[in-house]
Protein backbone atom coordinates (compact mmCIF):
# COMPACT_ATOMS: atom_id res chain seq x y z
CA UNK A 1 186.22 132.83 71.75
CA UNK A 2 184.18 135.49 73.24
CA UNK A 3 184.04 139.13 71.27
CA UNK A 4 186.07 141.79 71.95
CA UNK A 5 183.23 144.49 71.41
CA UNK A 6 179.86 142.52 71.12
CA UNK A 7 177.38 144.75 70.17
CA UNK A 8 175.09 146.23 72.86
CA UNK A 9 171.40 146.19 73.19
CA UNK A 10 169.52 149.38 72.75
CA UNK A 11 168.66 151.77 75.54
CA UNK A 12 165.30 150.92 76.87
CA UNK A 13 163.61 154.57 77.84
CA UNK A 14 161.19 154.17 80.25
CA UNK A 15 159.26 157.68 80.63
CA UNK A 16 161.99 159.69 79.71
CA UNK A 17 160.39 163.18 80.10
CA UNK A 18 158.35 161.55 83.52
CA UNK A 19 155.01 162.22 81.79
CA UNK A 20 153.64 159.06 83.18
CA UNK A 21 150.42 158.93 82.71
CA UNK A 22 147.68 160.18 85.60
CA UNK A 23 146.39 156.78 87.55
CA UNK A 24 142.79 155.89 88.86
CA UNK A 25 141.91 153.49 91.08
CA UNK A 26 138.46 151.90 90.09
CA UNK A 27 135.97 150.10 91.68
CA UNK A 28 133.49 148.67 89.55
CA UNK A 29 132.04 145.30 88.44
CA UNK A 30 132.64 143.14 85.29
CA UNK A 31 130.21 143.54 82.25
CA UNK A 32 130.59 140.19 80.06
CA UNK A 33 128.85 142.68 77.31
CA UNK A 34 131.57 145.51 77.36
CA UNK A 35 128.34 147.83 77.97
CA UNK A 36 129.26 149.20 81.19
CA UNK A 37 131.21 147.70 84.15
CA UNK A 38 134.97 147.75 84.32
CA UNK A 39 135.88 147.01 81.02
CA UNK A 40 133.54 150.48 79.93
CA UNK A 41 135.69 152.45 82.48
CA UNK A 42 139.08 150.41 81.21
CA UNK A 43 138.61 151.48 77.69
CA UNK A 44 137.68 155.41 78.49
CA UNK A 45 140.55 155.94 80.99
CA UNK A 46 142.85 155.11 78.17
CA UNK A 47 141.20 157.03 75.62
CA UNK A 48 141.41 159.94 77.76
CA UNK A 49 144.76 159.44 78.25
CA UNK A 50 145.04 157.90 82.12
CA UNK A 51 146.38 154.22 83.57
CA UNK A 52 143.66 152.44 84.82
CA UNK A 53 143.46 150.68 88.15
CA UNK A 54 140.71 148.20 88.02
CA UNK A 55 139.30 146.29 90.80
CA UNK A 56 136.52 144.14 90.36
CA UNK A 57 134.16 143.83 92.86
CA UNK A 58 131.79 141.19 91.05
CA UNK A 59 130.38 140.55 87.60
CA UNK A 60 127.23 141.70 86.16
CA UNK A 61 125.17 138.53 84.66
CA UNK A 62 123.84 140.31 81.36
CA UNK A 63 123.75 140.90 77.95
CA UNK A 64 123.75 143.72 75.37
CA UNK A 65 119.77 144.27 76.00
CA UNK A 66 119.49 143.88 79.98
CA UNK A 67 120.99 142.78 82.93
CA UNK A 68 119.30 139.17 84.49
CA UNK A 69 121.61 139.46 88.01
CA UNK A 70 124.96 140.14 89.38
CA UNK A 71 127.36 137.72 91.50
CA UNK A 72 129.30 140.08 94.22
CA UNK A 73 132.88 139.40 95.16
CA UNK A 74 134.19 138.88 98.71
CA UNK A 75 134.51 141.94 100.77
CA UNK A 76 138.36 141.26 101.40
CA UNK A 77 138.86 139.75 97.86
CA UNK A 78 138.21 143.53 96.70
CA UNK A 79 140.13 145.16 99.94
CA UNK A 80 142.88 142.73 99.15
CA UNK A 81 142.81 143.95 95.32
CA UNK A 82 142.86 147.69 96.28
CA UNK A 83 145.08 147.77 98.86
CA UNK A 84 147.86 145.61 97.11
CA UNK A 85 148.38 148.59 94.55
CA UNK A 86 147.78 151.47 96.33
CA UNK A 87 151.20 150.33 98.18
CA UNK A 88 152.37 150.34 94.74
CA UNK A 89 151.18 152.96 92.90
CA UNK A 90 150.20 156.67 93.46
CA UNK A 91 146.63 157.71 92.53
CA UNK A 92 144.81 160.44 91.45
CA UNK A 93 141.58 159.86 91.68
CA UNK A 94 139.22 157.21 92.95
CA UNK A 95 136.04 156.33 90.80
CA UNK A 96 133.53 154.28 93.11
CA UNK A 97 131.02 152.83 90.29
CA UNK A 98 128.69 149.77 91.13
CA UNK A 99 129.98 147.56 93.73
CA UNK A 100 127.38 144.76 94.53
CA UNK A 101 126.58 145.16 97.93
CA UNK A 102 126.90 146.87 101.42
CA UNK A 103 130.22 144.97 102.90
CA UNK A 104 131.61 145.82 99.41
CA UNK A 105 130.85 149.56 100.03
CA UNK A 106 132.28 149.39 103.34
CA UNK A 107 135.80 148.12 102.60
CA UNK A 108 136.07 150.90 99.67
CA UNK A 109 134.87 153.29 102.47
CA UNK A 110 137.06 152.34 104.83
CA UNK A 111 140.38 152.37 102.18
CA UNK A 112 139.02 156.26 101.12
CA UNK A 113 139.34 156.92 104.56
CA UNK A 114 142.69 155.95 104.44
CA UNK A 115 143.70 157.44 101.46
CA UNK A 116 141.81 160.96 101.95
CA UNK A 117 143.63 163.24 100.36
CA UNK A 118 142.57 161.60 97.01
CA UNK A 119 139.54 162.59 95.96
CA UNK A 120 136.08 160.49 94.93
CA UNK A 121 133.97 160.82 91.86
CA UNK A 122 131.10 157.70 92.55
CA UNK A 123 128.42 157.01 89.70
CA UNK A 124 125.54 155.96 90.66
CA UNK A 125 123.71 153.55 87.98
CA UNK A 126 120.19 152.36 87.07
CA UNK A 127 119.56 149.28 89.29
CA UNK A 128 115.73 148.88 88.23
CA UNK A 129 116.96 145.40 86.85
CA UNK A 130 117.80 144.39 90.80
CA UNK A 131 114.56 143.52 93.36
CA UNK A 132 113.52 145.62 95.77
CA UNK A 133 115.19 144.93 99.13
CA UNK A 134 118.66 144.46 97.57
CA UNK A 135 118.64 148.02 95.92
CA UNK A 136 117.24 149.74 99.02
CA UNK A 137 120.28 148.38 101.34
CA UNK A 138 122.63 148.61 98.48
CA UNK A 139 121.58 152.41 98.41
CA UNK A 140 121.26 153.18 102.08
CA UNK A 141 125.12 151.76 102.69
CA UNK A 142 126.45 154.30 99.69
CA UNK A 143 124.05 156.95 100.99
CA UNK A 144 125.67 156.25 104.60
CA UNK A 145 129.51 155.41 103.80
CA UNK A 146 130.10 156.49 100.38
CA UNK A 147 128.71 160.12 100.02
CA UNK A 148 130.61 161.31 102.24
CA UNK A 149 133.80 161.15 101.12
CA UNK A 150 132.62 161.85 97.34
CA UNK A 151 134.01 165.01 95.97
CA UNK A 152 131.75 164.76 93.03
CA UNK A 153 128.30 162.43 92.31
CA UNK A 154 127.27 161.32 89.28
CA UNK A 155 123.99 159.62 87.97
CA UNK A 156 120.57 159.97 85.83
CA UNK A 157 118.33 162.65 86.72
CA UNK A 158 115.87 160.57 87.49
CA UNK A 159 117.95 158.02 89.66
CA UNK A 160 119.51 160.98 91.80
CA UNK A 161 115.86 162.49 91.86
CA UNK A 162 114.55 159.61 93.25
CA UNK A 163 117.37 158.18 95.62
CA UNK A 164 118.38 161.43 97.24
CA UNK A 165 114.53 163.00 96.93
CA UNK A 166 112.48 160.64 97.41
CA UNK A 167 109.96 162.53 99.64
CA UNK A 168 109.51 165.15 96.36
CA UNK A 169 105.48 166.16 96.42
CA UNK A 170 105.87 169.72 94.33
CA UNK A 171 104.07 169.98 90.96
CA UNK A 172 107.25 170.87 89.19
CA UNK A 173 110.36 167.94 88.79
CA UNK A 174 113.51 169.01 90.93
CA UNK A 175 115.86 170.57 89.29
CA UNK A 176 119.87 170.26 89.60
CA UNK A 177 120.13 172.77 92.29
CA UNK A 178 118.00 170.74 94.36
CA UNK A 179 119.22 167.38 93.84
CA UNK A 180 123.04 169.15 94.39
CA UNK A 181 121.27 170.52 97.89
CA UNK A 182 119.84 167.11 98.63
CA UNK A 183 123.58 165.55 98.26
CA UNK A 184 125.21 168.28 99.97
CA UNK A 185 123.55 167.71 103.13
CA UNK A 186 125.15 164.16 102.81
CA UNK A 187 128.53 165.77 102.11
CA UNK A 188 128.57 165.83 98.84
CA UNK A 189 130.20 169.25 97.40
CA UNK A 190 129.57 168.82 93.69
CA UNK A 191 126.90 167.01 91.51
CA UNK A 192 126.27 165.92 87.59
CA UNK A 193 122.99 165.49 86.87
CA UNK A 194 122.34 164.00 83.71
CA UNK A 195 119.68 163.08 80.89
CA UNK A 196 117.27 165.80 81.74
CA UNK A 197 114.53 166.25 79.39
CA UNK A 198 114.42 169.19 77.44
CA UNK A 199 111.29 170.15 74.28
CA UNK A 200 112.24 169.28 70.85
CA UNK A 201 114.30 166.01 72.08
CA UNK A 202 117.06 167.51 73.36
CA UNK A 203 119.02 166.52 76.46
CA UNK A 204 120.41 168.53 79.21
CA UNK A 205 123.60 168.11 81.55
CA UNK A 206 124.38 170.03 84.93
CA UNK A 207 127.82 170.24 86.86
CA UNK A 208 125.87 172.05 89.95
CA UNK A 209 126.55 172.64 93.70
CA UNK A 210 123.95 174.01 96.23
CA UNK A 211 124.26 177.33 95.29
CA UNK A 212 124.93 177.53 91.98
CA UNK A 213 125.10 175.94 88.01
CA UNK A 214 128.47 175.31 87.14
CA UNK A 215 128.03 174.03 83.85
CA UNK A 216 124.88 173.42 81.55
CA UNK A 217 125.12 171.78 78.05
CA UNK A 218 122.65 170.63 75.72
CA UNK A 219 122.91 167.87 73.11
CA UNK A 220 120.35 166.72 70.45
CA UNK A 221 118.83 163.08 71.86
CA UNK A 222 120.07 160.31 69.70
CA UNK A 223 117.07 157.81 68.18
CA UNK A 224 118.65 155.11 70.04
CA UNK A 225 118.70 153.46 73.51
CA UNK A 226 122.40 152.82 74.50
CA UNK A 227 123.90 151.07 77.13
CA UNK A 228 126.94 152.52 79.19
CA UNK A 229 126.92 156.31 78.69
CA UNK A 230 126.84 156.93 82.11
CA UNK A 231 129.84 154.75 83.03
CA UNK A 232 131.73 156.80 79.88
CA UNK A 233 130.85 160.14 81.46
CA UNK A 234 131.57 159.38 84.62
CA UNK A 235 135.11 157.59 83.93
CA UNK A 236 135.93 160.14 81.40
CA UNK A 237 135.53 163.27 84.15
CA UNK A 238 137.41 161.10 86.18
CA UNK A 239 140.31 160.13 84.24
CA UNK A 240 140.68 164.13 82.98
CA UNK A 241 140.34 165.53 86.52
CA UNK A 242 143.28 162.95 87.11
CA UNK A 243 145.66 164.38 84.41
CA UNK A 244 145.10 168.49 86.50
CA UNK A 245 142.21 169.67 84.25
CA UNK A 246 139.78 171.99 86.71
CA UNK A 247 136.34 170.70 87.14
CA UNK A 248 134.53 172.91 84.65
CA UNK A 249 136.86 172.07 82.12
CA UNK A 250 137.22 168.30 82.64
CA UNK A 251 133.10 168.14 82.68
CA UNK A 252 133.05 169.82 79.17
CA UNK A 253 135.63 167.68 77.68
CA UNK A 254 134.20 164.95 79.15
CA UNK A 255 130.51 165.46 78.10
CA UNK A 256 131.99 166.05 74.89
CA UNK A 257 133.75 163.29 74.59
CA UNK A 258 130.55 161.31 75.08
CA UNK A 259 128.79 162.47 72.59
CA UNK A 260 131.01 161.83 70.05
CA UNK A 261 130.95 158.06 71.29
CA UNK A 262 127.37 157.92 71.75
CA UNK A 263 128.05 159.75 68.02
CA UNK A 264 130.00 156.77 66.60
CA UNK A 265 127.94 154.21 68.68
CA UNK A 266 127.60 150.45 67.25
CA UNK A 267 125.35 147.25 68.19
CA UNK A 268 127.61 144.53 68.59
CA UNK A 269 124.63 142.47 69.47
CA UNK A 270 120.95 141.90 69.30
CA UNK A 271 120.65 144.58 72.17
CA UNK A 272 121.23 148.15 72.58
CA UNK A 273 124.08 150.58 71.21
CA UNK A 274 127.06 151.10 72.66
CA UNK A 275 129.42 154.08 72.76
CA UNK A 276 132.22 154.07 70.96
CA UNK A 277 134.99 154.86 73.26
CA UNK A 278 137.93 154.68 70.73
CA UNK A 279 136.06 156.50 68.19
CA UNK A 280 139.02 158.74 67.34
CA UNK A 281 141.43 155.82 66.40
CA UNK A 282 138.97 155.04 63.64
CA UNK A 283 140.35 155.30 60.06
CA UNK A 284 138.70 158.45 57.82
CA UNK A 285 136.61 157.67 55.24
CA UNK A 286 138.88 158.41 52.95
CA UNK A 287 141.37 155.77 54.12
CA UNK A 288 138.10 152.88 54.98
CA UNK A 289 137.35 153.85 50.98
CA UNK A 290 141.05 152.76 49.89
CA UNK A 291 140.18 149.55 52.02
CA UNK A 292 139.61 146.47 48.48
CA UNK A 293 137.74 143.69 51.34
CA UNK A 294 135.78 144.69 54.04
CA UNK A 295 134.71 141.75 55.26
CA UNK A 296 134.89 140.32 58.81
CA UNK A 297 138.42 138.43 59.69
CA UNK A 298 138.13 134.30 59.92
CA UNK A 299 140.09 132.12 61.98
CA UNK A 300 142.05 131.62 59.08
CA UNK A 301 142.78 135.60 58.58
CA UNK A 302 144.81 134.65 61.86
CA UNK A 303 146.58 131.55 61.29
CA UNK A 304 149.79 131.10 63.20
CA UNK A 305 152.53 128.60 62.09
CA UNK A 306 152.52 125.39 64.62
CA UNK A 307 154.89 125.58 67.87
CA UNK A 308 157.64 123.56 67.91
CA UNK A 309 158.40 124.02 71.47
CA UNK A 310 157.73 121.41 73.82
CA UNK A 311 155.53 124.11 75.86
């Protein structure tokens, strides 16, 4: 006999207050190392405190030390990817990071177009693992599709310097201003140019446009070669420009941010250090201290009693 009252099941609150959090679309491509690549942008967007939106267009072949190749997806594999959500989901922001080759560029180009009133932040890595002829049409096809619907670039002072200046004869090395000149004539309204070397191994970083410094910071150069800060950075200004923060603001917390990762950085390998994107969440040392056994789990710290399902 069925109950008079059975007992109900409790409310499931989904976003009660409708403080969802901010959503980016990314295009970037797998990193089997966690350096870099989607999974570096995965793990900073939710740090931050945004949804992340990740569409692959490839996978890097590499390890923690250096990258050997990359495979490229299908142009319409990553369309297909991209446009499926974005008739799901409202974005914030789009962050264009490495996408493997031209076609690939041109289907992201052509789905900014249609979604223009969201703006672009686009990274532009180190590819002196990559030959010759690949980098130059990978470059000309985000130089020519890409840049122009970027609201803010990204990159290494040295890889901007040399990819947007690359007729520079002057004594002295270009400074942000003129790199942020070189990209505005491409359409580019606002650049961060980063890893500038300063005396006394420091560091600078630059939010500029072609008429003036927006923001200059300086950090002490860490005695270590890392792999993936500029994937952090760049995902981390994205993901707090997504929540509302203004641009000044999101590039301090954001440069901040990576320092303390770069900070808290570990070698999970034989290679280089990685940041530490979910530094915070790490216990104090207070609380590691009470900890009796700190060494590494076993398969058997994870045992699981057998299934007795047929599946």
């Amino acid at each position: 006999m069925a109950q008079e009252n059975p007992p109900q099941p409790p409310e499931l609150l989904i976003n009660p207050e409708g403080d969802a959090p901010p959503c980016v679309l990314i295009f970037n491509a797998n990193d089997p190392s966690g350096a870099s690549g989607i999974t570096a942008d995965a793990l900073t967007c939710a740090s931050v405190g945004a949804h992340a939106l990740p569409v692959i267009t490839g996978s890097y072949l590499r390890d923690t030390a250096e990258v050997f190749g990359h495979v490229a997806f299908d142009e319409d594999a990553v369309a297909e990817q991209a446009r499926t959500i974005l008739e799901d989901i409202s974005v914030q922001i789009i962050k264009v990071g490495f996408c493997g080759n031209p076609e690939n560029l041109s289907a992201i180009a052509e789905i900014s177009t249609d979604y223009a009133d969201v703006p672009v932040v686009a990274y532009m890595p180190n590819l002196s693992w990559w030959e010759h002829e690949p980098i130059e049409s990978y470059l000309d096809a985000f130089q020519e599709l890409i840049l122009p619907q970027t609201t803010l670039l990204i990159g290494n002072h040295s890889t901007l310097w040399r990819w947007l200046l690359p007729d520079w004869n002057h004594e002295k090395n270009p400074g942000p201003r003129d790199i942020a000149k070189a990209a505005a004539d491409l359409g580019v309204p606002y650049v961060l140019v980063t890893g500038i070397h300063l005396p006394e191994q420091h560091i600078e970083n630059v939010l500029a446009t072609a008429h003036t410094v927006m923001v200059s910071e300086k950090f002490e150069r860490f005695d270590a070669v890392f792999s993936g800060a500029g994937d952090t950075l760049s995902m981390a200004v994205a993901a707090i420009l997504a929540s509302g923060t203004d641009l000044e603001a999101a590039t301090h917390e954001a440069l901040g941010y990576l320092d303390q990762s770069l900070n808290n950085g570990f070698r999970p390998g034989m290679g280089h250090v990685l940041p530490d994107r979910l530094f915070w969440a790490e216990p104090e040392d207070d609380e590691a201290d009470d900890d009796e056994d700190h060494s590494p789990a076993t398969a058997e710290d994870f045992s699981l009693p057998e299934h007795k399902t047929r599946h």
